[in-house]
N, C-alpha and C. Protein backbone atom coordinates (compact mmCIF):
# COMPACT_ATOMS: atom_id res chain seq x y z
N UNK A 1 -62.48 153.07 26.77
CA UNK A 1 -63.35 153.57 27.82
C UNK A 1 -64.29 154.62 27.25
N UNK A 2 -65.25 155.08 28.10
CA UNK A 2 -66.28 155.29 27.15
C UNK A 2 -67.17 156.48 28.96
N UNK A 3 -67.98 157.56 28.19
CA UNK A 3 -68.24 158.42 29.27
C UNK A 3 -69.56 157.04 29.95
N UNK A 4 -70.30 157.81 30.92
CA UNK A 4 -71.21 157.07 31.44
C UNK A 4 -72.69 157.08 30.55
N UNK A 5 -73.13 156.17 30.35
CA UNK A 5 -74.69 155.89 29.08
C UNK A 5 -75.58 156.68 29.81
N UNK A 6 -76.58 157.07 28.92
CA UNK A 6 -77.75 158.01 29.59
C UNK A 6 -78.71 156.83 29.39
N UNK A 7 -78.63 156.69 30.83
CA UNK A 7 -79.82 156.08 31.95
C UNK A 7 -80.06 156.41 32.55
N UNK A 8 -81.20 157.38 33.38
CA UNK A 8 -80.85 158.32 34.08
C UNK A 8 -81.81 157.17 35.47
N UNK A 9 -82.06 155.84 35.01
CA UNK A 9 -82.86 155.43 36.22
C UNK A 9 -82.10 154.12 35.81
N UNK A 10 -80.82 153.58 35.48
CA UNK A 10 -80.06 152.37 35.50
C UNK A 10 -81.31 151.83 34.51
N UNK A 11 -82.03 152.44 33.49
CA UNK A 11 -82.84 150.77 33.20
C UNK A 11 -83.15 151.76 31.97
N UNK A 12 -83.21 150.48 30.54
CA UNK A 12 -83.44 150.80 28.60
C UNK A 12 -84.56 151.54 29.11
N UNK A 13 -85.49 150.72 30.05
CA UNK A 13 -86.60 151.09 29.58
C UNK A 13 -87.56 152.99 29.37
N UNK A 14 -86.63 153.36 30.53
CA UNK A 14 -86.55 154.56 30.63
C UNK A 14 -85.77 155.66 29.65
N UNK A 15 -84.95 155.33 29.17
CA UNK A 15 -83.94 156.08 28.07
C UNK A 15 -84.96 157.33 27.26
N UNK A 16 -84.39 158.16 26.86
CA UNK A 16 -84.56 159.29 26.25
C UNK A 16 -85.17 158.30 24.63
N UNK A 17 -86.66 158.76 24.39
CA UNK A 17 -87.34 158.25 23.21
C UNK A 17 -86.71 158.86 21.88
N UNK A 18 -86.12 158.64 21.24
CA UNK A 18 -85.23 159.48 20.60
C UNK A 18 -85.81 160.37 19.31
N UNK A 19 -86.55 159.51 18.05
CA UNK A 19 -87.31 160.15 17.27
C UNK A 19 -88.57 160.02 17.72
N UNK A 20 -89.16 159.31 17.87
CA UNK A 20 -90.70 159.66 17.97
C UNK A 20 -91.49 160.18 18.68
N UNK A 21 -90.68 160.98 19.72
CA UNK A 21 -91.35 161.75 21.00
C UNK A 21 -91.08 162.97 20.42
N UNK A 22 -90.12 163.58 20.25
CA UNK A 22 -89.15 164.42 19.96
C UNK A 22 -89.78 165.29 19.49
N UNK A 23 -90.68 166.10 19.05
CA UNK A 23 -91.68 166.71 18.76
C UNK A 23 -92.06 167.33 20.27
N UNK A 24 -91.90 166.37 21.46
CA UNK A 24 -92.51 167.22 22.67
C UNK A 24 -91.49 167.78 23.50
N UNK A 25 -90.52 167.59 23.02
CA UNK A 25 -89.06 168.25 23.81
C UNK A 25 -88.98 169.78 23.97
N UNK A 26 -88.69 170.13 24.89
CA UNK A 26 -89.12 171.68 25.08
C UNK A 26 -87.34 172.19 25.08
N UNK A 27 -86.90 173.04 23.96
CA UNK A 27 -85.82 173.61 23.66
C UNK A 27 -85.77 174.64 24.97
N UNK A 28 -84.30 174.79 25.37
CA UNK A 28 -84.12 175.67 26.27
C UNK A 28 -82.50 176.34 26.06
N UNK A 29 -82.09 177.52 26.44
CA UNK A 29 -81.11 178.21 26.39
C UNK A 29 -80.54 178.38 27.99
N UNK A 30 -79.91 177.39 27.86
CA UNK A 30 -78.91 176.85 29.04
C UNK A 30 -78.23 178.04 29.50
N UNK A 31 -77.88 178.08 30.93
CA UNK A 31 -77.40 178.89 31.58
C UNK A 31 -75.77 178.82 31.04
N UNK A 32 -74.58 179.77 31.08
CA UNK A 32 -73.09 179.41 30.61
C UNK A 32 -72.59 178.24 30.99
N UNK A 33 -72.78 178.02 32.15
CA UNK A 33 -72.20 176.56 32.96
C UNK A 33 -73.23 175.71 33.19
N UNK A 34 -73.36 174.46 33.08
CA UNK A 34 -73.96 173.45 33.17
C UNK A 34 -72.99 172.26 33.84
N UNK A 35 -73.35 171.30 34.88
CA UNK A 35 -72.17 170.50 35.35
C UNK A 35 -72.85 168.92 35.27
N UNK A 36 -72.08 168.68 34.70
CA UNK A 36 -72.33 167.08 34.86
C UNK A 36 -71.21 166.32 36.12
N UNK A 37 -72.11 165.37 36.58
CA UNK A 37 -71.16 165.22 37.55
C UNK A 37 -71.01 162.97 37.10
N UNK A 38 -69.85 162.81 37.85
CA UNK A 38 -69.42 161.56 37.15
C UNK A 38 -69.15 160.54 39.09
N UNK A 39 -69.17 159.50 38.57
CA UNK A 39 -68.49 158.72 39.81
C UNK A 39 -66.82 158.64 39.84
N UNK A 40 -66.58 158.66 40.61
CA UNK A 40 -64.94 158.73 40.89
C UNK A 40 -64.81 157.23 40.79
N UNK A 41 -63.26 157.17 40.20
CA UNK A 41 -63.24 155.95 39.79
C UNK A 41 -62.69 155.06 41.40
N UNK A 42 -62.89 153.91 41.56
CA UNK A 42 -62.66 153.27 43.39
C UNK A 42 -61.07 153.16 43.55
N UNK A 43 -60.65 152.80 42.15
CA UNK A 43 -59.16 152.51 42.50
C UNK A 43 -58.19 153.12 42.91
N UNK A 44 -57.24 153.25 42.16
CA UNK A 44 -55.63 153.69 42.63
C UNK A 44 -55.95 154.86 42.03
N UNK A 45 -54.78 156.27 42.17
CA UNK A 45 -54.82 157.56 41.55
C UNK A 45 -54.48 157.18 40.24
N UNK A 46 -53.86 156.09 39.54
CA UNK A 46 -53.77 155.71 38.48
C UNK A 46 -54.86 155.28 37.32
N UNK A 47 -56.13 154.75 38.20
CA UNK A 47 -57.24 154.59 37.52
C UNK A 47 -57.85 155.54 37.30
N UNK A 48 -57.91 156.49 38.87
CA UNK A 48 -59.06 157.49 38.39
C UNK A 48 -58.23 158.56 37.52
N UNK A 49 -57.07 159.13 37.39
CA UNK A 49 -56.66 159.46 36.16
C UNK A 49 -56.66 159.19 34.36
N UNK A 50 -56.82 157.84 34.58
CA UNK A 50 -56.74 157.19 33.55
C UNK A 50 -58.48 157.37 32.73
N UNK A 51 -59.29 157.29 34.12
CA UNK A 51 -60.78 157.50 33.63
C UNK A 51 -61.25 159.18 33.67
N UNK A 52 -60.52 160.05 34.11
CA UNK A 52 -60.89 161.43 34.15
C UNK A 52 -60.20 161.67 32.89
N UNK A 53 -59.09 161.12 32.10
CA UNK A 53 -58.20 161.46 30.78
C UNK A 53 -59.17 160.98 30.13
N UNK A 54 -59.94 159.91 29.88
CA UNK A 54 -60.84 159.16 28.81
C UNK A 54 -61.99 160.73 28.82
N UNK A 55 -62.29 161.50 29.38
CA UNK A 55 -63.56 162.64 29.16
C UNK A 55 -62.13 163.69 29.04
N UNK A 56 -61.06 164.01 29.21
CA UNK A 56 -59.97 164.83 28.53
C UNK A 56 -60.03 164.20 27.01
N UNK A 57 -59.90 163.59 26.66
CA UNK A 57 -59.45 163.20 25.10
C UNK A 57 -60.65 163.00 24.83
N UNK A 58 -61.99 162.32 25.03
CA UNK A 58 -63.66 161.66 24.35
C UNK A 58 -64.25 163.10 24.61
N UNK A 59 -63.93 163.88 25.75
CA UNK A 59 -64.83 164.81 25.99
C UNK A 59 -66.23 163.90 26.85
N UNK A 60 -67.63 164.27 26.61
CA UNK A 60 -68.80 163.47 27.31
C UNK A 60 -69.59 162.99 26.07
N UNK A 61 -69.41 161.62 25.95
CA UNK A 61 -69.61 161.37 24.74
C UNK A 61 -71.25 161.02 24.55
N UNK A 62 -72.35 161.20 23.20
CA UNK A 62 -73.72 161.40 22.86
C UNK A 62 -73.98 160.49 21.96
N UNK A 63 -75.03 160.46 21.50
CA UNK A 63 -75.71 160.42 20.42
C UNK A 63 -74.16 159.45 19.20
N UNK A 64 -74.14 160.82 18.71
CA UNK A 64 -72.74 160.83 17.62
C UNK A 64 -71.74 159.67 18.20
N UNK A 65 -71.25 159.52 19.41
CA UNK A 65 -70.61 158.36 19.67
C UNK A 65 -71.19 157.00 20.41
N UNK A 66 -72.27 156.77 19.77
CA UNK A 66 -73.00 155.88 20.42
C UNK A 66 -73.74 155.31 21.93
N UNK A 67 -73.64 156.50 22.06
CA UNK A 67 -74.81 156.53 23.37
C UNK A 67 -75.97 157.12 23.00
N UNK A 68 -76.74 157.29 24.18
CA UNK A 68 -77.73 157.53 24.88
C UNK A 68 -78.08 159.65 24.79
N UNK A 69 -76.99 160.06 24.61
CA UNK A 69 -76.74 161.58 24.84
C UNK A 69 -76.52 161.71 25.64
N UNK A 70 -76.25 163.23 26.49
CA UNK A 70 -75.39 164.00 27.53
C UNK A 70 -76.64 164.74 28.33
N UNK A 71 -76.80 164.22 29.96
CA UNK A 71 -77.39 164.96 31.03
C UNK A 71 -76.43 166.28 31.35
N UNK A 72 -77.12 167.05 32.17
CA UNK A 72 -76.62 168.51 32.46
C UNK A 72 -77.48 168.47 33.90
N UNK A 73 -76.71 169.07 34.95
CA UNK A 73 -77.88 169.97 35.79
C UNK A 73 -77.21 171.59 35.67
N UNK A 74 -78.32 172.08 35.52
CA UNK A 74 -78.66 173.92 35.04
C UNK A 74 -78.16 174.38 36.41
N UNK A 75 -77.89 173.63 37.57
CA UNK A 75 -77.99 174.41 38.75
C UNK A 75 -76.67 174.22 39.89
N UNK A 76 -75.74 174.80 40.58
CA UNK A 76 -74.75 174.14 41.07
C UNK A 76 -75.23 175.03 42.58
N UNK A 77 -76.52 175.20 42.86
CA UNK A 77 -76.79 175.77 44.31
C UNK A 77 -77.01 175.13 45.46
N UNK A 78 -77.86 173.94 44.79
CA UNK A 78 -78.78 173.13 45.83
C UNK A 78 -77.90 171.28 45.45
N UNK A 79 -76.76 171.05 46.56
CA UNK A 79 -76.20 169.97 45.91
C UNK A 79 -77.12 168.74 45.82
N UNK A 80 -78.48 168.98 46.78
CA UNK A 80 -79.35 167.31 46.55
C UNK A 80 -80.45 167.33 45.75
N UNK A 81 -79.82 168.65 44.96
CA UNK A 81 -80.87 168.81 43.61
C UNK A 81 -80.09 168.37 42.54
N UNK A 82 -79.23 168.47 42.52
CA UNK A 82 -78.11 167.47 41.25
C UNK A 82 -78.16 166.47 40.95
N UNK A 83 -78.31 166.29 39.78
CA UNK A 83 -78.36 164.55 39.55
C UNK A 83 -77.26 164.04 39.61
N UNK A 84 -76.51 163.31 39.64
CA UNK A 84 -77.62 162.15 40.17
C UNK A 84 -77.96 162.34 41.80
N UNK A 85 -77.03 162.62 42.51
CA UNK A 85 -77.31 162.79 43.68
C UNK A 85 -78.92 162.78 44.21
N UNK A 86 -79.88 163.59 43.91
CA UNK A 86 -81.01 163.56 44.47
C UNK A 86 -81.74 161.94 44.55
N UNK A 87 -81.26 161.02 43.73
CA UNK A 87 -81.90 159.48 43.28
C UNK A 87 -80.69 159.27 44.49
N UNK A 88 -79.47 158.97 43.97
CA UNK A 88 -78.50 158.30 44.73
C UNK A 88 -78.59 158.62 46.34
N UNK A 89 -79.11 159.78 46.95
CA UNK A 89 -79.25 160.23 48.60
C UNK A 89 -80.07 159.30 49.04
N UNK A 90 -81.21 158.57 48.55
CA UNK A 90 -82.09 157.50 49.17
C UNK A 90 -81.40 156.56 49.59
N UNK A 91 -80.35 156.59 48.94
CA UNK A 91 -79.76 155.54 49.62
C UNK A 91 -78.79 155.20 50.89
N UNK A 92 -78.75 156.46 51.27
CA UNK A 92 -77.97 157.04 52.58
C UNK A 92 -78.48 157.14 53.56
N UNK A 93 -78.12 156.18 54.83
CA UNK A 93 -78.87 156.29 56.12
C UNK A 93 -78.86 157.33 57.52
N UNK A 94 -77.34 157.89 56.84
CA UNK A 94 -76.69 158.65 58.04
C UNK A 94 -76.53 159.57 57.10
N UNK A 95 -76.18 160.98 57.70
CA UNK A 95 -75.79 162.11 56.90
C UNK A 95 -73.92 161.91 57.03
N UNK A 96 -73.02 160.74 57.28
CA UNK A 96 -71.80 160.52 56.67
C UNK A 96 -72.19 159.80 55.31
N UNK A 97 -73.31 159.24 55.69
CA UNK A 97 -73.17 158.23 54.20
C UNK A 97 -73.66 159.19 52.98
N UNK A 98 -73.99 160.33 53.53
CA UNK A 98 -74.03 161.61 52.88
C UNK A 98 -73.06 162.01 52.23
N UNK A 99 -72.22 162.53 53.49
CA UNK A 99 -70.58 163.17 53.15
C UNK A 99 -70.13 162.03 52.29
N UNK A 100 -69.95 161.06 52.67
CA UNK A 100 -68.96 159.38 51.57
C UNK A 100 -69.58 159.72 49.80
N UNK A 101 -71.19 159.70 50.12
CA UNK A 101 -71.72 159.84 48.88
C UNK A 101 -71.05 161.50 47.97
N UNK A 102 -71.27 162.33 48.30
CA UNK A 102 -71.25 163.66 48.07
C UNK A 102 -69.36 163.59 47.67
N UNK A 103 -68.61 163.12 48.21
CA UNK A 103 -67.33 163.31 48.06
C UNK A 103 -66.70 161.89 46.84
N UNK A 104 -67.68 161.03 46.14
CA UNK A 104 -67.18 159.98 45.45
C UNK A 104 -68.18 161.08 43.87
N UNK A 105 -68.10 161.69 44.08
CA UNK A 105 -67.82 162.37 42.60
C UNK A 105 -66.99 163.40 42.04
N UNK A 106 -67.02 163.42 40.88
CA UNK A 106 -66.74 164.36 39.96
C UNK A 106 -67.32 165.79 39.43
N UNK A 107 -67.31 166.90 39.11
CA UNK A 107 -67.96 167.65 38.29
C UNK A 107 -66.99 168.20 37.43
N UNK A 108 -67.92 168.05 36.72
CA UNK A 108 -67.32 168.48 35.27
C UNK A 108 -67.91 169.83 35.18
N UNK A 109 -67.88 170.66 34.81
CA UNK A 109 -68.90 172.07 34.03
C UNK A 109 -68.47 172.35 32.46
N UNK A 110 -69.61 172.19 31.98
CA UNK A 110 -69.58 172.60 30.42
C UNK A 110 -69.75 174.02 30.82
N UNK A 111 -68.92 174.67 29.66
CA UNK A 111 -69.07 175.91 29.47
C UNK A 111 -69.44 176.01 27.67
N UNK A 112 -71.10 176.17 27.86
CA UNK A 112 -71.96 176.39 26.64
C UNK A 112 -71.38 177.45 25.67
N UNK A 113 -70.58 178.17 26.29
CA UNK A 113 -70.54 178.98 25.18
C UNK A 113 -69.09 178.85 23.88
N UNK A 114 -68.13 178.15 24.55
CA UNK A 114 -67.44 177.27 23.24
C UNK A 114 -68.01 175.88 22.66
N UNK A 115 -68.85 175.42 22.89
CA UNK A 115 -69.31 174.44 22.10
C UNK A 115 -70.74 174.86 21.53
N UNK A 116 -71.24 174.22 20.33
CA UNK A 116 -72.53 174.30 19.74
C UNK A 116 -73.46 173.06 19.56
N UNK A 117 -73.88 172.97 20.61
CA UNK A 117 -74.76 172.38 21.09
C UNK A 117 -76.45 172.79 21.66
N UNK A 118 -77.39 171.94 21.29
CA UNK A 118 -78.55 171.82 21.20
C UNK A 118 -79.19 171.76 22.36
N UNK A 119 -79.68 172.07 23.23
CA UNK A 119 -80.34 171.62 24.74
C UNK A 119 -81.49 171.53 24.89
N UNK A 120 -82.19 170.78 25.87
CA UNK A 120 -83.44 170.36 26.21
C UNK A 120 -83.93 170.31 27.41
N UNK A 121 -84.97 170.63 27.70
CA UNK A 121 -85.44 170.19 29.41
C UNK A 121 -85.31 168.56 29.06
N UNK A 122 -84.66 167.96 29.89
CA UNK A 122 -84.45 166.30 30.37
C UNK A 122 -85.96 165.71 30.10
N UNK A 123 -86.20 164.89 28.61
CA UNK A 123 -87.47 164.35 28.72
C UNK A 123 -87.69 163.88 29.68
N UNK A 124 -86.59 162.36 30.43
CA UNK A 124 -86.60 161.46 31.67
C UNK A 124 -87.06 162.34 32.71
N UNK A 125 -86.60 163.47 33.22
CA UNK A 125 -86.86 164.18 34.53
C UNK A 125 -87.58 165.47 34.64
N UNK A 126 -87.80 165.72 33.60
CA UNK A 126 -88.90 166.71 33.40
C UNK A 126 -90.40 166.75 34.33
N UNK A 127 -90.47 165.50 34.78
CA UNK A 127 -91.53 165.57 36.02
C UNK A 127 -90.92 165.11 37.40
N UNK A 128 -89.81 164.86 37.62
CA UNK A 128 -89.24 164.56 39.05
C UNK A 128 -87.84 165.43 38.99
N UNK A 129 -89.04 166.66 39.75
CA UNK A 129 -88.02 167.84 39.78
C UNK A 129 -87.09 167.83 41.36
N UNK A 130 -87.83 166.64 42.45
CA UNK A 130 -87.56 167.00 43.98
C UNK A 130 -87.02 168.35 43.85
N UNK A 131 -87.88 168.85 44.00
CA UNK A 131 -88.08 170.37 44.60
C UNK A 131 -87.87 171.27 43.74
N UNK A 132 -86.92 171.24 42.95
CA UNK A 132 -86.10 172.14 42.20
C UNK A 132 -87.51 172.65 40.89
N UNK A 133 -86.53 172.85 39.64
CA UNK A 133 -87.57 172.91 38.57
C UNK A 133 -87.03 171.96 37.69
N UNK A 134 -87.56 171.71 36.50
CA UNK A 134 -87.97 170.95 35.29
C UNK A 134 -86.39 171.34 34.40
N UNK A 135 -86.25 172.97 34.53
CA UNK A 135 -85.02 173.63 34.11
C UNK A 135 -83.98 173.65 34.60
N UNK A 136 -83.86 172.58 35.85
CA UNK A 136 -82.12 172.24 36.36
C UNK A 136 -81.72 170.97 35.94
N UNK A 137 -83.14 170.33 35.27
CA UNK A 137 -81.88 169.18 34.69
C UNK A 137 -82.37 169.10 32.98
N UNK A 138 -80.95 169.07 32.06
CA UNK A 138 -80.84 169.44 30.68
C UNK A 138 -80.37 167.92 30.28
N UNK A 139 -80.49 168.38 28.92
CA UNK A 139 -79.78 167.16 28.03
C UNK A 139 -80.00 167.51 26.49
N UNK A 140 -78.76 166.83 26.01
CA UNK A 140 -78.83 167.19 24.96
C UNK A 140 -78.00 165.77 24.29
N UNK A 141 -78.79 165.82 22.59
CA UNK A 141 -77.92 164.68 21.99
C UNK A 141 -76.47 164.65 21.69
N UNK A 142 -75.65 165.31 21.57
CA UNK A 142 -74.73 165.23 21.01
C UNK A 142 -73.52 165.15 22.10
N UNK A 143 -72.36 164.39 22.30
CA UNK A 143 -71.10 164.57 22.73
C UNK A 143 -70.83 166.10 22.82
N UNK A 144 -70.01 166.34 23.92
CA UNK A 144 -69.85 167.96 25.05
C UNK A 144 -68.37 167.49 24.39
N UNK A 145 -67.62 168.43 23.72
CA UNK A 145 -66.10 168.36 23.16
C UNK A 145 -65.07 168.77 24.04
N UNK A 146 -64.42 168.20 24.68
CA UNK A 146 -63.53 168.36 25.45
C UNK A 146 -63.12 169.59 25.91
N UNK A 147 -63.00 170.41 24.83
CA UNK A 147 -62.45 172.24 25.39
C UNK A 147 -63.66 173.07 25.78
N UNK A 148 -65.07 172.69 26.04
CA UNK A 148 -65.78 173.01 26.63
C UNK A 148 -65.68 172.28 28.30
N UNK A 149 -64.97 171.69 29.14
CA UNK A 149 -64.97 171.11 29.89
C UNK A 149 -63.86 171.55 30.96
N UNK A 150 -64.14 171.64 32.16
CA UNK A 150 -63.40 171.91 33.10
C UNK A 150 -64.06 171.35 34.53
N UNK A 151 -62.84 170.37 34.99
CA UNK A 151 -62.97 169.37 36.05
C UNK A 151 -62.84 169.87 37.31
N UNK A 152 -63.92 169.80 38.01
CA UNK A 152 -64.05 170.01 40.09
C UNK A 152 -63.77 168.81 40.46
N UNK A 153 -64.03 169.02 42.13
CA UNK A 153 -64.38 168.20 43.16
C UNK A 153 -65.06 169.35 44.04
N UNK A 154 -66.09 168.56 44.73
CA UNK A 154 -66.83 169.07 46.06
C UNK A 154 -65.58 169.51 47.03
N UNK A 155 -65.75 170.79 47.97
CA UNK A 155 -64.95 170.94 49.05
C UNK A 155 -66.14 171.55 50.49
N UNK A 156 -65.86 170.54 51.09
CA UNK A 156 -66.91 171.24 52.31
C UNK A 156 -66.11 171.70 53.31
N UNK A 157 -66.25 172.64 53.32
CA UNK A 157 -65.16 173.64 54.65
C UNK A 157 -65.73 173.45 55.98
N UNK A 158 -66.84 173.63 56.08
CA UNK A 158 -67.27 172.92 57.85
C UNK A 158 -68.29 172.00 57.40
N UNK A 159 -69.05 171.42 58.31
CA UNK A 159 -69.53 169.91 58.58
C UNK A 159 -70.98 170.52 59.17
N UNK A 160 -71.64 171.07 59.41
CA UNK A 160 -72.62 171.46 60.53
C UNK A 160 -73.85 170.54 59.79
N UNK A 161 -73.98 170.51 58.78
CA UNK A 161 -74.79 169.21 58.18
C UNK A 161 -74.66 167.97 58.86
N UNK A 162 -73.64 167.33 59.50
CA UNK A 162 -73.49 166.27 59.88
C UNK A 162 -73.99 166.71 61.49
N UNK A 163 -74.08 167.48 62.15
CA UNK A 163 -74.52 167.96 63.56
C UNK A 163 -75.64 168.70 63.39
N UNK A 164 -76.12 169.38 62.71
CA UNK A 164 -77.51 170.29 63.00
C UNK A 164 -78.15 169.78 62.04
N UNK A 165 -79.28 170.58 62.04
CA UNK A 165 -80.63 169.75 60.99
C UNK A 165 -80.75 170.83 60.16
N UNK A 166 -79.44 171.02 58.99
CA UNK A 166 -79.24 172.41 57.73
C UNK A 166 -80.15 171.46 57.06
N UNK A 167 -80.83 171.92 56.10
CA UNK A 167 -81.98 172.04 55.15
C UNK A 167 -80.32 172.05 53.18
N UNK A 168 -79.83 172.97 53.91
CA UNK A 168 -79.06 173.11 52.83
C UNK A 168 -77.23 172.71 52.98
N UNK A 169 -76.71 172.06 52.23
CA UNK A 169 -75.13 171.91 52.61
C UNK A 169 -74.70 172.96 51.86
N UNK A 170 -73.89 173.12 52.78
CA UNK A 170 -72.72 174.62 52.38
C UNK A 170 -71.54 173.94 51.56
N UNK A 171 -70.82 174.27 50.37
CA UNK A 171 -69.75 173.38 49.84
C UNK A 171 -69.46 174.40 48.69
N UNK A 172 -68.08 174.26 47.77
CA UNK A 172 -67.48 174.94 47.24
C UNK A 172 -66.86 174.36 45.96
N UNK A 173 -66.57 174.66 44.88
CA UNK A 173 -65.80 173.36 43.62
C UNK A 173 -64.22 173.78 44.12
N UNK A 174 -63.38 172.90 44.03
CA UNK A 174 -62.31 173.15 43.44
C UNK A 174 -61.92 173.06 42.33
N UNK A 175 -61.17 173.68 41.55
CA UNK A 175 -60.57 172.96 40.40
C UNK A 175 -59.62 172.12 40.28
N UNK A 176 -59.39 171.09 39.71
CA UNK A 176 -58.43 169.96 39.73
C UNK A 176 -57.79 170.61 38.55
N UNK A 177 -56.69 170.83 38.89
CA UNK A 177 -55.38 172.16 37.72
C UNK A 177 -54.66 171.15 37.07
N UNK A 178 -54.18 169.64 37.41
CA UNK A 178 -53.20 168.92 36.35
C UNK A 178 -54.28 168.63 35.44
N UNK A 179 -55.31 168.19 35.72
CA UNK A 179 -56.34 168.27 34.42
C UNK A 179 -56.88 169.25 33.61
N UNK A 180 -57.08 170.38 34.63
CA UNK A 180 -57.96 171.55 33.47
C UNK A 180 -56.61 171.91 32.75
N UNK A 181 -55.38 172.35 33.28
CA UNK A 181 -53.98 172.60 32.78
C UNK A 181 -54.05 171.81 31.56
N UNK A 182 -54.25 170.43 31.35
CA UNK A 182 -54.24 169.99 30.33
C UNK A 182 -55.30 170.03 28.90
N UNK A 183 -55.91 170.36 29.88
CA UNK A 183 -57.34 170.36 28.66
C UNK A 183 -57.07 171.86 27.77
N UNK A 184 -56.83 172.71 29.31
CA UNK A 184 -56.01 174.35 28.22
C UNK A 184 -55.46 174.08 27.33
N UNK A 185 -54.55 173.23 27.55
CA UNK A 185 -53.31 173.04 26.22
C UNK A 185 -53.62 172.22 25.32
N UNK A 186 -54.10 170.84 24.88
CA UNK A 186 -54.78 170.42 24.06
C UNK A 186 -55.80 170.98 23.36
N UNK A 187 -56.83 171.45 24.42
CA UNK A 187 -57.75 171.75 23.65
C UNK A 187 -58.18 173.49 23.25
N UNK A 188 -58.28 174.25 24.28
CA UNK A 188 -58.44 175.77 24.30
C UNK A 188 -57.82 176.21 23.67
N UNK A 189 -56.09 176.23 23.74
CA UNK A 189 -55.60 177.04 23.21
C UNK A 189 -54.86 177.08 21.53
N UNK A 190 -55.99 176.42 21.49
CA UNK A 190 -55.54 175.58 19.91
C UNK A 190 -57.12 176.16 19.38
N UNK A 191 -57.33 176.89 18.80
CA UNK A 191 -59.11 177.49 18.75
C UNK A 191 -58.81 177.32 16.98
């Protein structure tokens, strides 16, 4: 198993130009946390374990392991500014198909400052900011190493999004502890 390919629009044609653009990539110094967020896997608690352990042991794999490289969003304020989410909300007719959408992921947060890694404003999204800026969504070539990584889920404590006309959803991370617990011990505390 293998993290998710950087496509950031499902299609080659779009992919990050790798050498020959690369010259116009605008270097940036990433905020400490950066979150990538993942699809939850549909199956049993057995699968989606099995696929949240594959980014415990691969970490988010780049470049170096034969992908595409590693997206980031810079920002964990505005949740329909997150990628993917802001593409994936078009596709929601009701604000449940909101909540359904919003609750079938993952976040991960890199924490930049144990790994050494390279960052970039997102060539792909560097002009489709919906609303936000150019500097909430990152990327960089290389695989995110596992002990930089610590696993959420969305928690929405009230609903008033689904009844009033909020502009903004109110929501919170949890941490998922049998996983980060593990990643401590494999990976952190072994420096």
């Amino acid at each position: 198993m293998k993290s998710i390919p950087y496509f950031p629009f499902g299609n080659k044609n779009y992919c990050i130009p790798i050498k020959e653009h690369k010259l116009n990539w605008r270097k940036i110094n990433p905020s400490r946390y950066l979150y990538h967020l993942t699809y939850r896997h549909c199956g049993s608690e057995n699968d989606l374990m099995l696929d949240r352990m594959n980014y415990v042991l691969n970490g988010i794999c780049g470049i170096d392991k034969g992908l595409h490289g590693v997206w980031a969003n810079n920002q964990i304020i505005n949740i329909n500014r997150l990628w993917p989410i802001a593409i994936d909300s078009w596709d929601c007719n009701s604000r449940i198909d909101l909540l359904k959408m919003y609750n079938s992921f993952d976040i991960w947060r890199i924490d930049t400052s144990v790994i050494d890694n390279i960052w970039y404003i997102d060539p792909n999204l560097m002009h489709e900011h919906w609303g936000g800026s150019p500097t909430d969504y990152l990327y960089t070539e290389n695989s995110i190493h596992p002990r930089g990584l610590k696993l959420f889920t969305f928690l929405f404590n009230d609903y008033p999004f689904l009844y009033e006309e909020k502009k903004d959803v109110e929501f919170s991370l949890v941490p998922e502890k049998k996983i980060n617990d593990f990643i401590f011990s494999k990976w952190r505390s072994k420096k």
